[in-house]
Protein backbone atom coordinates (compact mmCIF):
# COMPACT_ATOMS: atom_id res chain seq x y z
CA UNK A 1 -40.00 -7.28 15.85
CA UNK A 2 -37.71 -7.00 13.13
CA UNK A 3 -39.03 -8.16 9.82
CA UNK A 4 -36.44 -11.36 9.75
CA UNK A 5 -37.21 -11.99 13.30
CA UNK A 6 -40.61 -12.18 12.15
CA UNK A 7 -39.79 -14.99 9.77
CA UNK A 8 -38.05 -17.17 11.83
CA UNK A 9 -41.10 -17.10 14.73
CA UNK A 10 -43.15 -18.14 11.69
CA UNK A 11 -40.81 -20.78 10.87
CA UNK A 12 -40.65 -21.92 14.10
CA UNK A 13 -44.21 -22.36 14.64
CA UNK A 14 -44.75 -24.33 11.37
CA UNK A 15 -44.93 -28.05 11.54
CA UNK A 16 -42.30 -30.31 10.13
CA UNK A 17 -42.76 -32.83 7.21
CA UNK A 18 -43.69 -35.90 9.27
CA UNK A 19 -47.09 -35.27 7.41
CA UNK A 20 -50.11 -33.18 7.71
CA UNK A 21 -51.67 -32.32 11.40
CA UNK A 22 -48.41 -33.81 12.58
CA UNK A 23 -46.93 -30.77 14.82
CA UNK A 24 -43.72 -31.16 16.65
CA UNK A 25 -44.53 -30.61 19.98
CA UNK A 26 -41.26 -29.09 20.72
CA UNK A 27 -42.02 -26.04 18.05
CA UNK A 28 -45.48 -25.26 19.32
CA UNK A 29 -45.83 -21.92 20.01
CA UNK A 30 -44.97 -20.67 23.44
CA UNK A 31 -42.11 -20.27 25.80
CA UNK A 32 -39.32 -22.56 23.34
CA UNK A 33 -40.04 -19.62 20.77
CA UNK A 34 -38.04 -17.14 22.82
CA UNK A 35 -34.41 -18.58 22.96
CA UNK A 36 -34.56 -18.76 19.18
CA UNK A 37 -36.12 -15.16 18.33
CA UNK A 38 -33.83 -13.87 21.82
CA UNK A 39 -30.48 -15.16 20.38
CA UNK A 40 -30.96 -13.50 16.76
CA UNK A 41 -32.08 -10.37 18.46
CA UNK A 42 -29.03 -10.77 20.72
CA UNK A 43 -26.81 -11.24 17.62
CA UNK A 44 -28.38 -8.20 16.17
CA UNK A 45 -27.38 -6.00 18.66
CA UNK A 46 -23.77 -7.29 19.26
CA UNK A 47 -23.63 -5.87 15.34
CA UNK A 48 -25.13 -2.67 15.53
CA UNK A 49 -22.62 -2.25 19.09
CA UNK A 50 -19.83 -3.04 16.54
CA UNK A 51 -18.80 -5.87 18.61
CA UNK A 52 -15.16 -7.90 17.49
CA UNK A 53 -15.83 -10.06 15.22
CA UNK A 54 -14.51 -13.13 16.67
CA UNK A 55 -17.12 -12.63 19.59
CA UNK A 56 -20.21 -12.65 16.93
CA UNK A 57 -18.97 -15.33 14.97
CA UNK A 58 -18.72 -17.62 18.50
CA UNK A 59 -22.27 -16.48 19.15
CA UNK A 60 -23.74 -17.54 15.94
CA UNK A 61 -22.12 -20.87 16.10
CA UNK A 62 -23.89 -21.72 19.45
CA UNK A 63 -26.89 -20.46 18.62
CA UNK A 64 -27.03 -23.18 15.61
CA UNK A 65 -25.87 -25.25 17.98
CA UNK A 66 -28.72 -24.85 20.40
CA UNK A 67 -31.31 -23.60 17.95
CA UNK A 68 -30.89 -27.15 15.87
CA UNK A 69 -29.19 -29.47 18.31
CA UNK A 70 -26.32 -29.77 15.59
CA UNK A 71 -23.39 -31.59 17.59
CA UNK A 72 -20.97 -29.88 15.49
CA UNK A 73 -20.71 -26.42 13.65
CA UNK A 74 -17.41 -24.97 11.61
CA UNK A 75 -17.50 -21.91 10.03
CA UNK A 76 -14.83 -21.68 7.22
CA UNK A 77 -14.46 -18.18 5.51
CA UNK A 78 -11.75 -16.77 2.51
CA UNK A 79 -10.24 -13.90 2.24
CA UNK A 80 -11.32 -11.59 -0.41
CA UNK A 81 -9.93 -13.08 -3.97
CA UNK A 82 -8.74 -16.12 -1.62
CA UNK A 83 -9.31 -19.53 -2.88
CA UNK A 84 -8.74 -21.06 0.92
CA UNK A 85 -11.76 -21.40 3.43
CA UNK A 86 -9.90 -21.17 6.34
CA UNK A 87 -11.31 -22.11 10.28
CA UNK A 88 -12.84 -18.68 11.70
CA UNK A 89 -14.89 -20.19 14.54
CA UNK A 90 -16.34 -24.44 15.56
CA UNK A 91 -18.26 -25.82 18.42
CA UNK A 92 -18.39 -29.42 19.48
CA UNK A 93 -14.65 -30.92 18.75
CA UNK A 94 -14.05 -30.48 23.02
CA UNK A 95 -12.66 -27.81 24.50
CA UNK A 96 -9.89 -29.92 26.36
CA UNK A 97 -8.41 -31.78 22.71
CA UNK A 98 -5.72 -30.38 20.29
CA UNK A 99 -7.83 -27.94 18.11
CA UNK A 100 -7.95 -29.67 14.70
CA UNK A 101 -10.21 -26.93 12.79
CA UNK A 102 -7.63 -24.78 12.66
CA UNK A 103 -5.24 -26.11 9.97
CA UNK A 104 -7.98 -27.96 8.11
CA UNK A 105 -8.31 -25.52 5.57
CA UNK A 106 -10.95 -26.08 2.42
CA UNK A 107 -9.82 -24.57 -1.33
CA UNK A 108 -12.42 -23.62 -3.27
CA UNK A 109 -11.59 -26.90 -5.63
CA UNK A 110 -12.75 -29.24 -3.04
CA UNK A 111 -15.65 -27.78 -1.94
CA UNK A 112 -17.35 -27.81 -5.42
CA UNK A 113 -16.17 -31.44 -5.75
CA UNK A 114 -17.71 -31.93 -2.62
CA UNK A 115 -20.97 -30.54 -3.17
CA UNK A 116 -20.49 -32.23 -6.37
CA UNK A 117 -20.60 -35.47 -4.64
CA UNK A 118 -23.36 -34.55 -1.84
CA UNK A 119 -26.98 -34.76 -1.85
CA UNK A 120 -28.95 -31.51 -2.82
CA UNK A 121 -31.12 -30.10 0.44
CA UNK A 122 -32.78 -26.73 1.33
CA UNK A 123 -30.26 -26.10 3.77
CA UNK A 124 -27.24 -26.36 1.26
CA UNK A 125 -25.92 -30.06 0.23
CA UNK A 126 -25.24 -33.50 2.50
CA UNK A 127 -21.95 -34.92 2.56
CA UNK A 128 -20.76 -38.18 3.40
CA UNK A 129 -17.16 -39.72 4.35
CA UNK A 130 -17.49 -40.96 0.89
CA UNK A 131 -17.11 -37.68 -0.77
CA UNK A 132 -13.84 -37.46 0.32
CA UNK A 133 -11.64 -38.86 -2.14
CA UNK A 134 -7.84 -38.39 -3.13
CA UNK A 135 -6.89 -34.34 -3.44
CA UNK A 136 -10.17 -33.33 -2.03
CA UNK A 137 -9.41 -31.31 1.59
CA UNK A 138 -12.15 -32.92 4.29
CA UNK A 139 -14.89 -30.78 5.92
CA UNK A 140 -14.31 -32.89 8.80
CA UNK A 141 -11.52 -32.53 11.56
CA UNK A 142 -8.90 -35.52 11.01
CA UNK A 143 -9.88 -37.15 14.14
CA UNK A 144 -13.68 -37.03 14.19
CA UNK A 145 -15.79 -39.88 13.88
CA UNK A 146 -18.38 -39.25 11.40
CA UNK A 147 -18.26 -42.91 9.79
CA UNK A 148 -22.18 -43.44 8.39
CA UNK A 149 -23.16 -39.99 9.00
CA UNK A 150 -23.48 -36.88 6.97
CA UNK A 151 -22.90 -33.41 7.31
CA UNK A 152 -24.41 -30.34 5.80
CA UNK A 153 -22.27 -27.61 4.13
CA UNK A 154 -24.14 -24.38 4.23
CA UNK A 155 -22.93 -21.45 1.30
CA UNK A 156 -22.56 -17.99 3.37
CA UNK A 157 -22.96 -16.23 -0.01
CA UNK A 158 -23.16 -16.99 -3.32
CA UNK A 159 -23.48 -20.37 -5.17
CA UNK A 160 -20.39 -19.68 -7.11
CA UNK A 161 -18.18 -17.15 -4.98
CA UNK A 162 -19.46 -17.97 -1.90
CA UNK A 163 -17.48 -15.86 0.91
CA UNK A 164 -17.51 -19.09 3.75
CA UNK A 165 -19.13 -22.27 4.13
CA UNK A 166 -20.90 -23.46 7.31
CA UNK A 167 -19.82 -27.35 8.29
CA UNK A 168 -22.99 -28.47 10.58
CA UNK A 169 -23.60 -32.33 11.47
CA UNK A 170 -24.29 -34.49 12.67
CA UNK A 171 -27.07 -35.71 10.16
CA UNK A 172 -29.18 -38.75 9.14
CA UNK A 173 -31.45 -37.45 6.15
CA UNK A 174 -31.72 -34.31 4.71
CA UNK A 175 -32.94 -31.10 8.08
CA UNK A 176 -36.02 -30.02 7.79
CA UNK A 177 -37.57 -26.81 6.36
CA UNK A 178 -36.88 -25.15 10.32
CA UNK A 179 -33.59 -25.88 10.23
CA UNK A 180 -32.90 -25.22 6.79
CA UNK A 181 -34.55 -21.98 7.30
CA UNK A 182 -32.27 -21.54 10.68
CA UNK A 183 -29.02 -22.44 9.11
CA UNK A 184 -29.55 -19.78 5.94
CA UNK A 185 -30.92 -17.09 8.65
CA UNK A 186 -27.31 -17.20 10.52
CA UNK A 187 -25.13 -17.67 7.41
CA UNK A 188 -26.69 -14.09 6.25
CA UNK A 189 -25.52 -12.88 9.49
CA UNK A 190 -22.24 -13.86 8.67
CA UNK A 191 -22.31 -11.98 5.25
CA UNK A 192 -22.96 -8.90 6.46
CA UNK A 193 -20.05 -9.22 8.87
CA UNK A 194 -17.64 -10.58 6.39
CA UNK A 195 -18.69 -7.25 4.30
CA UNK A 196 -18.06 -5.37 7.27
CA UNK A 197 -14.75 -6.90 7.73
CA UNK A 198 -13.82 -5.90 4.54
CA UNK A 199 -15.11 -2.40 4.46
CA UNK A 200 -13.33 -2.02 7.70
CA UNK A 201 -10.14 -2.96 6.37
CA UNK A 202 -10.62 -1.07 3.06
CA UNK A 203 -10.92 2.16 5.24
CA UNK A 204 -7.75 1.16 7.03
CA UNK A 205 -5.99 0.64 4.01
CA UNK A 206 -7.06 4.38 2.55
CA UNK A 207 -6.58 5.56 6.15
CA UNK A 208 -2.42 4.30 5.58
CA UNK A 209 -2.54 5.62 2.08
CA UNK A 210 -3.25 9.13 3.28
CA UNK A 211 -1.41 8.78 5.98
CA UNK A 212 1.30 8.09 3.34
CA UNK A 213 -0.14 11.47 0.92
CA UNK A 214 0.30 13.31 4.50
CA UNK A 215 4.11 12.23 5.04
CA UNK A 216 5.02 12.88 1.72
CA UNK A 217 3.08 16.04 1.16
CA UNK A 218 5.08 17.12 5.01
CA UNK A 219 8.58 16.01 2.82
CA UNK A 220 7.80 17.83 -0.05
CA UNK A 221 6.94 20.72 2.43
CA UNK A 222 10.02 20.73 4.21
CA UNK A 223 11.79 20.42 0.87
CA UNK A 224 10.38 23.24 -0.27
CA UNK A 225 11.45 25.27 2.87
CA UNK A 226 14.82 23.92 2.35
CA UNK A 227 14.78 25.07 -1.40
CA UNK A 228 13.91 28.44 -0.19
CA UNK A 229 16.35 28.72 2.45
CA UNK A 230 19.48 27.44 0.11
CA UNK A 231 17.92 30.24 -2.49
CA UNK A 232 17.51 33.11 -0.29
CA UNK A 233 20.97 32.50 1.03
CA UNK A 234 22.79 31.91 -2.66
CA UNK A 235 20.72 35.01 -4.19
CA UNK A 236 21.50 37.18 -0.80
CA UNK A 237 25.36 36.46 -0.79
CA UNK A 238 25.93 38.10 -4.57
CA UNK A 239 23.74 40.75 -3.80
CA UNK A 240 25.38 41.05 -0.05
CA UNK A 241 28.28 41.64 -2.78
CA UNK A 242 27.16 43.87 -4.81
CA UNK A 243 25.88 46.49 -2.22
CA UNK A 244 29.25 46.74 -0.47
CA UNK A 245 31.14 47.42 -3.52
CA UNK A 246 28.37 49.77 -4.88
CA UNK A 247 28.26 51.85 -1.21
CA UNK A 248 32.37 52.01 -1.22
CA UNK A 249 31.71 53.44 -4.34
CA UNK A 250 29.27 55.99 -3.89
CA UNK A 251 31.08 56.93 -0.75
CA UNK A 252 34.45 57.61 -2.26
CA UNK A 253 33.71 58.58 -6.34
CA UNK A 254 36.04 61.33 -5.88
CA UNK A 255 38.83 59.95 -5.07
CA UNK A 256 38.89 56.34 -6.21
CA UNK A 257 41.49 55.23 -8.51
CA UNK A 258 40.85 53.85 -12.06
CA UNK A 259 43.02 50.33 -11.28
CA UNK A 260 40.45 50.04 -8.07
CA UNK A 261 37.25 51.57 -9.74
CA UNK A 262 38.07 48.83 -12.41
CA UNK A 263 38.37 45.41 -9.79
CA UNK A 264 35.38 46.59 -8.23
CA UNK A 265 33.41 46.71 -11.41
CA UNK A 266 34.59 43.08 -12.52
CA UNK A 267 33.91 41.82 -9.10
CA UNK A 268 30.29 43.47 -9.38
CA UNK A 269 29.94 41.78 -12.85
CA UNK A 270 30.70 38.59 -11.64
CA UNK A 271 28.44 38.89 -9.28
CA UNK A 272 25.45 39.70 -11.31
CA UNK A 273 26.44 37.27 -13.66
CA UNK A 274 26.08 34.84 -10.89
CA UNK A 275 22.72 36.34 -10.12
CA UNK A 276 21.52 35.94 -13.70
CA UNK A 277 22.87 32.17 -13.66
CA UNK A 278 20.71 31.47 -10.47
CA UNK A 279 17.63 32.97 -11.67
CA UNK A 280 18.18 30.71 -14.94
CA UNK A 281 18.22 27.48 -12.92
CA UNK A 282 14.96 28.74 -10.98
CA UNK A 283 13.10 29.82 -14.16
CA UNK A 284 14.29 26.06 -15.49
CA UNK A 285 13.48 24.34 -12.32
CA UNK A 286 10.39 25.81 -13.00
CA UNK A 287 10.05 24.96 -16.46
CA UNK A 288 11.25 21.43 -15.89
CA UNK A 289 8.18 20.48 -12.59
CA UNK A 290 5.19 22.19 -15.17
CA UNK A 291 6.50 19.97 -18.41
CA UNK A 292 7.22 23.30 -20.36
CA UNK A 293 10.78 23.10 -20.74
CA UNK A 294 11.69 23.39 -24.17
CA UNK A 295 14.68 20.90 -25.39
CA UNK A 296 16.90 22.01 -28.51
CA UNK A 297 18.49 18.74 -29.51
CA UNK A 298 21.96 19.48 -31.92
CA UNK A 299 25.24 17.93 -32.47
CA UNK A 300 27.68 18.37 -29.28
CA UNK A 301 31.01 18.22 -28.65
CA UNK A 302 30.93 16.96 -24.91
CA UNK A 303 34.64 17.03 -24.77
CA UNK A 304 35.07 20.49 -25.94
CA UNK A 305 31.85 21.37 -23.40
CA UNK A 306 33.72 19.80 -20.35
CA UNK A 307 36.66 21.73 -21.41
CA UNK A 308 35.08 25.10 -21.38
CA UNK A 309 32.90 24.57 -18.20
CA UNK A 310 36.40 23.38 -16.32
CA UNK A 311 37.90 26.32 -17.79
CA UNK A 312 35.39 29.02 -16.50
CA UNK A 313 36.00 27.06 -13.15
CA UNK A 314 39.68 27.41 -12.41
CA UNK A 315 39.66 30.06 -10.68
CA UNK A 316 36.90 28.87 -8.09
CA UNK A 317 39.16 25.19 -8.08
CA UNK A 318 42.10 27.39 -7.92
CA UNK A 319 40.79 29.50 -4.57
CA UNK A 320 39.32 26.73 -2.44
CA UNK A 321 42.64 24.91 -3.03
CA UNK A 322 40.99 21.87 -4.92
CA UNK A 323 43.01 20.07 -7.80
CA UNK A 324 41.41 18.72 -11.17
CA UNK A 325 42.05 15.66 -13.49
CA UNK A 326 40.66 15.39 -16.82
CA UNK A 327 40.11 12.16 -18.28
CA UNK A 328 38.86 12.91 -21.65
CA UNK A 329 39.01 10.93 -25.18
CA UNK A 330 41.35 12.06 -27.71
CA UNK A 331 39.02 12.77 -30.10
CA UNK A 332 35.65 14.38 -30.28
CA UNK A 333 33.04 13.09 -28.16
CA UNK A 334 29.34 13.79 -30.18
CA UNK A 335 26.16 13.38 -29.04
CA UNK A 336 22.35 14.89 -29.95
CA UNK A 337 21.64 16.99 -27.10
CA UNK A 338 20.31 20.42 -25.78
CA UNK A 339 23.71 22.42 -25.85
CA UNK A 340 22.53 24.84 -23.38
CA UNK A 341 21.55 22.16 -20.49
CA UNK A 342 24.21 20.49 -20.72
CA UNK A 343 26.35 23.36 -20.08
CA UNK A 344 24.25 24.25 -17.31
CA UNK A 345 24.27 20.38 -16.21
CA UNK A 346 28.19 20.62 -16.06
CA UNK A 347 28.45 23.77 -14.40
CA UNK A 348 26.12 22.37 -11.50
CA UNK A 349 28.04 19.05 -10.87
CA UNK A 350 31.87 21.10 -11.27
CA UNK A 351 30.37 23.68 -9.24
CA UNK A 352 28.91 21.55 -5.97
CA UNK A 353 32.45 19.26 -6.40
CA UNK A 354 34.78 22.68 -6.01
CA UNK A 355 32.08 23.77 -3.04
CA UNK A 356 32.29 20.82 -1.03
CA UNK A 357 35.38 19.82 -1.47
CA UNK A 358 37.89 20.50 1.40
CA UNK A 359 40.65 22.62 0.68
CA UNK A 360 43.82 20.22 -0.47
CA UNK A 361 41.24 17.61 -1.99
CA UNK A 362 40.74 16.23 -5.74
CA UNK A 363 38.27 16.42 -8.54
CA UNK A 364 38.19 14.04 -11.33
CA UNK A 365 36.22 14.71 -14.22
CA UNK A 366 35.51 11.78 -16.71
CA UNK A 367 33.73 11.00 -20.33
CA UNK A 368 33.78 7.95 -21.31
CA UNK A 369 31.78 7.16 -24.64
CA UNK A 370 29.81 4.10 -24.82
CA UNK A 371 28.01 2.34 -27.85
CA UNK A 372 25.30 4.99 -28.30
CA UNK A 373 25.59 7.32 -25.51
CA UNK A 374 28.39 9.18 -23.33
CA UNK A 375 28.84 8.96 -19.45
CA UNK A 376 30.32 11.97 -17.63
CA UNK A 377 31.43 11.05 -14.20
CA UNK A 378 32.27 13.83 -11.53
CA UNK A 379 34.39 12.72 -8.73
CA UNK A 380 35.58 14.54 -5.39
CA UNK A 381 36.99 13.75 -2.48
CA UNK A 382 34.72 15.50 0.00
CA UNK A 383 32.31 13.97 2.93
CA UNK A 384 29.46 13.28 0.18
CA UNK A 385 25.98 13.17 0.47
CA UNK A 386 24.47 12.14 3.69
CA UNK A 387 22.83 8.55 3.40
CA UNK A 388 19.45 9.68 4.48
CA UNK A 389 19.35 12.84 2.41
CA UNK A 390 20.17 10.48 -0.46
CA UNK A 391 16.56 9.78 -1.89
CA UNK A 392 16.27 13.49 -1.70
């Protein structure tokens, strides 16, 4: 026998306080000792089996019920940080009636004003109908009849922060030491529950959050395969280049003229330059996800800077067919900035509007200055990004 199984069987075979030698018949030891020590054992196991919750609570509140005689038991419980006992399981309102327990919730308010108000017993404290005055929520069912009798609230918990309250009548005086006993015996049953509870759902909660880590880690995976793929294929198309002109070359250095000889050459420069220009972005990329890119704030000219970056540009505007519009200021636009990335941020957004722009379309490139800052706004008329690939 367990050691709090042990208690109550000693509990149960004490006498009451109707005085010295008096025993209770009904608590002498013998066959009305089993139901008692059989129900917590009972309740025990249902725990250790992991049983719902709902099924335990049920089963503690008849075994108060039968182990006392108590005509009614409520068992109120808050959330954790709530302020609101709220109806978990009851016995004795009738199974047939409206269920009133459930919307007659206790704040945490009330039931220190009504413990405030009730009588001081082992068990917890005795409440009349006349503790319940104006703004103080009932521990009583609207409905239920309790005019010149009390009921006991029972703490599951601590005194301050208790985690529920047990409502148990119907009572005349304060219970006895038995029942007392009886009443804090089950309420520590439904601690250990409520702590369950709560460990239960703070394992589902880190069980969503990794299941969150493990969708985003999967994006970030597939982003990174996508990276690699749009790499691969802009590093392999220059060099793709570059090896055909270079095996032409090689093939015909005899005979290749000095006007072709020179075209190949630029086109091969071009090329590489491209190459370099790539490897630049990675190596900034790079520089920008570790926190070790270096920024070289000076005086710039952002119109002269969209100027030049449209300027290198033409020519890929010019062979996809795309127009340009430059809305710029008339006079110099300055700002304190890193000369060098914002060339390279230019280039980029010029460079994806000529790409994906169809052939025929328009790209508008604005600055507009503002109080202390500049806006540059890059317009095209292609398809745009896709809506899901926007947070991307």
């Amino acid at each position: 026998m367990s050691p709090q199984l042990a208690r109550i069987a000693q509990l149960l075979k004490r006498t009451d306080r109707r005085g010295p030698g008096a025993a209770d018949p009904a608590l002498e030891p013998g066959p009305k000792l089993e139901p008692a020590v059989g129900r917590l054992s009972r309740i025990g196991a249902m725990m250790l089996a992991d049983a719902p919750t709902h099924e335990i609570l049920n089963a503690i509140v008849d075994a108060i019920a039968e182990d006392t005689g108590a005509g009614l038991v409520i068992l109120r419980t808050a959330k954790a940080g709530g302020d609101v006992f709220e109806v978990r399981v009851h016995r004795g309102l009738g199974d047939g009636r409206p269920d009133p327990a459930s919307t007659n919730s206790v704040d945490t308010a009330s039931l220190h004003a009504l413990r405030g108000e009730g009588e001081p017993c082992d068990a917890g404290h005795l409440v009349g109908p006349e503790a319940v005055r104006d703004g103080v929520d009932g521990p009583v069912p609207p409905g239920v009849d309790w005019a010149g009798r009390k009921v006991c609230l029972v703490g599951v918990g601590g005194e301050e922060r208790p985690v529920g309250f047990f409502t148990i009548g119907f009572f005349d005086g304060p219970p006895d030491e038995r029942t007392a006993s009886i009443f804090k015996l089950y309420a520590d049953r439904v601690v250990l529950l409520v702590q369950r509870d709560r460990w239960k759902e703070q394992l589902r909660e880190k069980d969503r959050s990794l299941s969150l880590c493990r969708e985003e880690l999967d994006s970030v995976n597939q982003l990174k395969s996508n990276f690699l793929s749009v790499i691969s294929h802009e590093l392999r198309t220059p060099l793709t280049s570059i090896k055909a002109y270079t095996e032409t070359l090689l093939d015909n250095v005899d005979s290749i003229k000095p006007e072709t000889l020179k075209d190949f050459l630029t086109v091969m420069n071009e090329e590489n330059e491209r190459l370099i220009k790539l490897v630049d972005n990675m190596l900034n990329y790079s520089r920008m996800e570790s926190g070790n890119l270096k920024v070289e704030k000076t005086s710039c000219n952002l119109k002269a800077l969209v100027e030049q970056v449209h300027g290198a540009l033409r020519a890929a505007f010019l062979s996809r067919g795309v127009n340009t519009e430059l809305r710029l200021p008339r006079h110099p636009c300055r700002i304190d900035a890193d000369h060098e990335l914002i060339r390279q941020l230019l280039q980029n957004l010029m460079s994806n509007a000529a790409k994906f722009t169809p052939n025929g379309g328009k790209v508008t490139i604005t600055l507009e200055e503002e109080a202390a800052a500049a806006r540059i706004i890059v317009q095209d008329t292609g398809d745009g990004i896709p809506e899901e690939q926007l947070e991307k």
